[in-house]
N, C-alpha and C. Protein backbone atom coordinates (compact mmCIF):
# COMPACT_ATOMS: atom_id res chain seq x y z
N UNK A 1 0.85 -1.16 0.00
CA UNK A 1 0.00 0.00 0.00
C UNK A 1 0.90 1.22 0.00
N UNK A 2 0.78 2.38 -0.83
CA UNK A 2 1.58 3.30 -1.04
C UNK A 2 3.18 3.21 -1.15
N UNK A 3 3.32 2.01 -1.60
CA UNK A 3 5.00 1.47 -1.30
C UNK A 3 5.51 1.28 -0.46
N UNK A 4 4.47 0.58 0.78
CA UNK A 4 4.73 -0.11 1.96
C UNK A 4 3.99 -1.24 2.16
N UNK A 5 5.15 -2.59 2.40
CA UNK A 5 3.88 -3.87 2.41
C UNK A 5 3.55 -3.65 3.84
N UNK A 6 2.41 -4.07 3.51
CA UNK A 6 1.06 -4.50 4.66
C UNK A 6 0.89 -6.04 5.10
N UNK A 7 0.68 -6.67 5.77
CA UNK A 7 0.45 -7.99 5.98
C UNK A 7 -1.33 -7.98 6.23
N UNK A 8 -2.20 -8.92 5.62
CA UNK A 8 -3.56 -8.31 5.59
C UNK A 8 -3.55 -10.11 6.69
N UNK A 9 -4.57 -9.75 7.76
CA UNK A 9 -4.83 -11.28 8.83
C UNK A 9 -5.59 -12.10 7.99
N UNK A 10 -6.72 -11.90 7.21
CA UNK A 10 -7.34 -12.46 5.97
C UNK A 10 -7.62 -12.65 4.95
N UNK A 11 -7.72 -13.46 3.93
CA UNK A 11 -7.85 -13.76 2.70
C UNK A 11 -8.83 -12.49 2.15
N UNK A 12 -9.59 -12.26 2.48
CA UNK A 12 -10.79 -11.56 2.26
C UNK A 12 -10.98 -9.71 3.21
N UNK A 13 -11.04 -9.18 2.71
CA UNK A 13 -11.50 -7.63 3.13
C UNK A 13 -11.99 -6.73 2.29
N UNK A 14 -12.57 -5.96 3.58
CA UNK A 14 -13.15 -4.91 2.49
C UNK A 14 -12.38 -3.83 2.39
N UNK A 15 -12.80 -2.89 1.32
CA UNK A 15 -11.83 -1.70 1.18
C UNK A 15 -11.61 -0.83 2.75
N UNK A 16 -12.21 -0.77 3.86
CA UNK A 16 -12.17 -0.20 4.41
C UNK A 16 -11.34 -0.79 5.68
N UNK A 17 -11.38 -2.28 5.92
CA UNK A 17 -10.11 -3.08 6.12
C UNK A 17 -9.08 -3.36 5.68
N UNK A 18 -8.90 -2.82 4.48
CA UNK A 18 -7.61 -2.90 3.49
C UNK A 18 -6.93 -1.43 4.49
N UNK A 19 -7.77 -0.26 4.32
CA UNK A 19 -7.11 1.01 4.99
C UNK A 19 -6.95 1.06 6.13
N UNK A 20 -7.58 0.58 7.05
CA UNK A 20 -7.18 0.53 8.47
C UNK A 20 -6.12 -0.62 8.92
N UNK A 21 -6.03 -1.50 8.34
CA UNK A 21 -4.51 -2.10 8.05
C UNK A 21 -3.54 -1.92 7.94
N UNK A 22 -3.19 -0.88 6.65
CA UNK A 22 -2.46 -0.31 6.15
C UNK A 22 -1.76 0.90 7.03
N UNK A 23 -3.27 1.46 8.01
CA UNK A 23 -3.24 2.59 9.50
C UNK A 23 -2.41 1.96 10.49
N UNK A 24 -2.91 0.69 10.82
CA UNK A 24 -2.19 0.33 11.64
C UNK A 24 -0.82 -0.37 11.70
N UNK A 25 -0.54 -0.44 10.27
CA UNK A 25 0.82 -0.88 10.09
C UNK A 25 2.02 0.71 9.96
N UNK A 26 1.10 1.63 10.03
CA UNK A 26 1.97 3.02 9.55
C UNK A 26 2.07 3.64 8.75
N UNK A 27 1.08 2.83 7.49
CA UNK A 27 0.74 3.59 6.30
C UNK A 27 0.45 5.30 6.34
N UNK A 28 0.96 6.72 6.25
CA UNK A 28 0.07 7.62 6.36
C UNK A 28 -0.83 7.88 5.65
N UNK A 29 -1.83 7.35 5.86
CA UNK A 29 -3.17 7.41 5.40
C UNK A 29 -4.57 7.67 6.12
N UNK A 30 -5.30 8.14 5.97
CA UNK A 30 -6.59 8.43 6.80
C UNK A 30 -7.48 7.74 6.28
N UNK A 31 -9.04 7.09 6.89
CA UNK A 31 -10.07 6.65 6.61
C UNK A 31 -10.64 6.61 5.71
N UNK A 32 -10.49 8.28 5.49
CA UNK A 32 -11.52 8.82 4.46
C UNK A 32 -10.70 8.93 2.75
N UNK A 33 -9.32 8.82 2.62
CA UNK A 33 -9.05 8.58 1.85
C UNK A 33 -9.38 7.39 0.76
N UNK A 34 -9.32 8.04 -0.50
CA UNK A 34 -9.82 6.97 -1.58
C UNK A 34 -8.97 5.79 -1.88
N UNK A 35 -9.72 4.29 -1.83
CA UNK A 35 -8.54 3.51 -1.79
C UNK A 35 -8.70 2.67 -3.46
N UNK A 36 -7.40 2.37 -4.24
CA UNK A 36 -7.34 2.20 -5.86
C UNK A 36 -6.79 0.82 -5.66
N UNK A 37 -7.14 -0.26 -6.32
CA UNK A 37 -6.67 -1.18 -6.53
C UNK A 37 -5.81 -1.50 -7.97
N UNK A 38 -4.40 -1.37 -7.88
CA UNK A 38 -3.74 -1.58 -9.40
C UNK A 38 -3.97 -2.64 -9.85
N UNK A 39 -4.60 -3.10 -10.96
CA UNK A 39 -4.71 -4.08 -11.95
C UNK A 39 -3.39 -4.40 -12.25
N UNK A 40 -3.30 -5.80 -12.51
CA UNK A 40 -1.85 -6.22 -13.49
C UNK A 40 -1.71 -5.26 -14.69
N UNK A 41 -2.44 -5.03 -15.10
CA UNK A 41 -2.13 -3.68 -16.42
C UNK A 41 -1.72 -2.40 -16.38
N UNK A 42 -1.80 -2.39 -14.89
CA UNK A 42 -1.34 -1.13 -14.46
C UNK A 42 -2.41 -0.15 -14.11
N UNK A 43 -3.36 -0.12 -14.50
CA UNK A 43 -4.70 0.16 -14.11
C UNK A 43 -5.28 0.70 -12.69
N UNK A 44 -5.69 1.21 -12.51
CA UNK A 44 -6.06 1.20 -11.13
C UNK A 44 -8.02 1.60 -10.90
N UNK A 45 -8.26 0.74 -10.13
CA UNK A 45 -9.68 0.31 -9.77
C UNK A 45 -10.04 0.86 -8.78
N UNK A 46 -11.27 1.78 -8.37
CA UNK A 46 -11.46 2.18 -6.85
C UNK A 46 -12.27 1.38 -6.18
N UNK A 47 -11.78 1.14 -4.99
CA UNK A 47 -12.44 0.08 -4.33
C UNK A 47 -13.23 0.59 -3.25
N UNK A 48 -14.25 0.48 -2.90
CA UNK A 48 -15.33 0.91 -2.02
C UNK A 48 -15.09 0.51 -0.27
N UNK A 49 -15.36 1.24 0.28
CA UNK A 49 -15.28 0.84 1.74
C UNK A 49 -15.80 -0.22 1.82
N UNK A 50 -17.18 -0.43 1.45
CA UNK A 50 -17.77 -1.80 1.77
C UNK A 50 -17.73 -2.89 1.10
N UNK A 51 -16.71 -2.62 0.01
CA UNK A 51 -16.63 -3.89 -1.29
C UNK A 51 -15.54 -4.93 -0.85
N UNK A 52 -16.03 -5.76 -0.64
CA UNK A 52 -15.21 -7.21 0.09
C UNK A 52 -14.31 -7.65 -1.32
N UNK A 53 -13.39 -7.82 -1.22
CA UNK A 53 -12.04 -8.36 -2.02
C UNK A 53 -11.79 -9.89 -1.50
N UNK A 54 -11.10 -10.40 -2.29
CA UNK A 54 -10.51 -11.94 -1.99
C UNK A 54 -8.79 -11.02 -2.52
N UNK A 55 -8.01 -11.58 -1.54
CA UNK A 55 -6.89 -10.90 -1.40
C UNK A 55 -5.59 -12.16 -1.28
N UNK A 56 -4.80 -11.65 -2.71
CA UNK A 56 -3.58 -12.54 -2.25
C UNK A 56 -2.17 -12.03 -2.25
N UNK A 57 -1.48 -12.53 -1.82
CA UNK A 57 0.32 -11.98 -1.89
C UNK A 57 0.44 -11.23 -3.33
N UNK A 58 1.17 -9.97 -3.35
CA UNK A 58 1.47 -9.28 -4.00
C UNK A 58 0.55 -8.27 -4.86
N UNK A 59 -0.92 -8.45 -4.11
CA UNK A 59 -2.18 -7.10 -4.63
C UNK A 59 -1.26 -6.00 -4.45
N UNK A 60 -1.58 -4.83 -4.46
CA UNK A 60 -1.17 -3.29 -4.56
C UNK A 60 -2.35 -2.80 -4.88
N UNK A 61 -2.20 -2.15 -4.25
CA UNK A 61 -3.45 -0.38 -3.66
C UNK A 61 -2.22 0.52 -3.24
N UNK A 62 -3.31 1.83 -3.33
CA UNK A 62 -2.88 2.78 -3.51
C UNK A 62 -4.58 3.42 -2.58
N UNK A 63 -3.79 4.73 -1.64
CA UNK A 63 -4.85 5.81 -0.84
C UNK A 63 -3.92 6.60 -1.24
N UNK A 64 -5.47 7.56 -1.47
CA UNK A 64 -5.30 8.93 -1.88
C UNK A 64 -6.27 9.92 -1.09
N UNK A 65 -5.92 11.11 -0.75
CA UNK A 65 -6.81 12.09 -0.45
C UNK A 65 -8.18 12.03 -0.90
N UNK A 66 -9.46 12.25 -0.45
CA UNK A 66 -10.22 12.47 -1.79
C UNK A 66 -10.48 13.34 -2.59
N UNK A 67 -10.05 14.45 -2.08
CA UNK A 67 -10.02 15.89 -2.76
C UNK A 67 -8.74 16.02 -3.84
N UNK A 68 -7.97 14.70 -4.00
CA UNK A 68 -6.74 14.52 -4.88
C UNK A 68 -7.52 14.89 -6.32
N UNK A 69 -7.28 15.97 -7.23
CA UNK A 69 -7.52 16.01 -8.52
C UNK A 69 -6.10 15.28 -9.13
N UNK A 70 -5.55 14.43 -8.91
CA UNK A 70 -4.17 13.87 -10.18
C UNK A 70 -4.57 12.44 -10.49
């Protein structure tokens, strides 16, 4: 997450357990920030607070402000 690995406790989370994870590992990131899931294509997907993921070694996300226009 932001170019810091995270260790996630389950296979499965939602976007809003992906960020408080990421909080409590030291990520600087806040709640309310928008969280992007990079596609293998490079792509990036926004993932919803409440949208449950199946999660394995080597995903990448990305939080952003939400007021980020870039």
């Amino acid at each position: 997450m932001n170019e810091q690995y995270v260790v996630m406790p389950d296979k499965h989370a939602t976007g809003a357990e992906i960020k408080q994870a990421a909080i409590s590992a030291g990520v600087p990131i806040q709640p309310d920030f928008v969280l992007s899931e990079v596609r293998p294509n490079g792509e990036q997907k926004i993932v919803p607070d409440e949208k449950k993921l199946s999660l394995k070694d080597g995903d990448e996300f990305w939080a952003i402000p939400g007021d980020d226009n870039s």
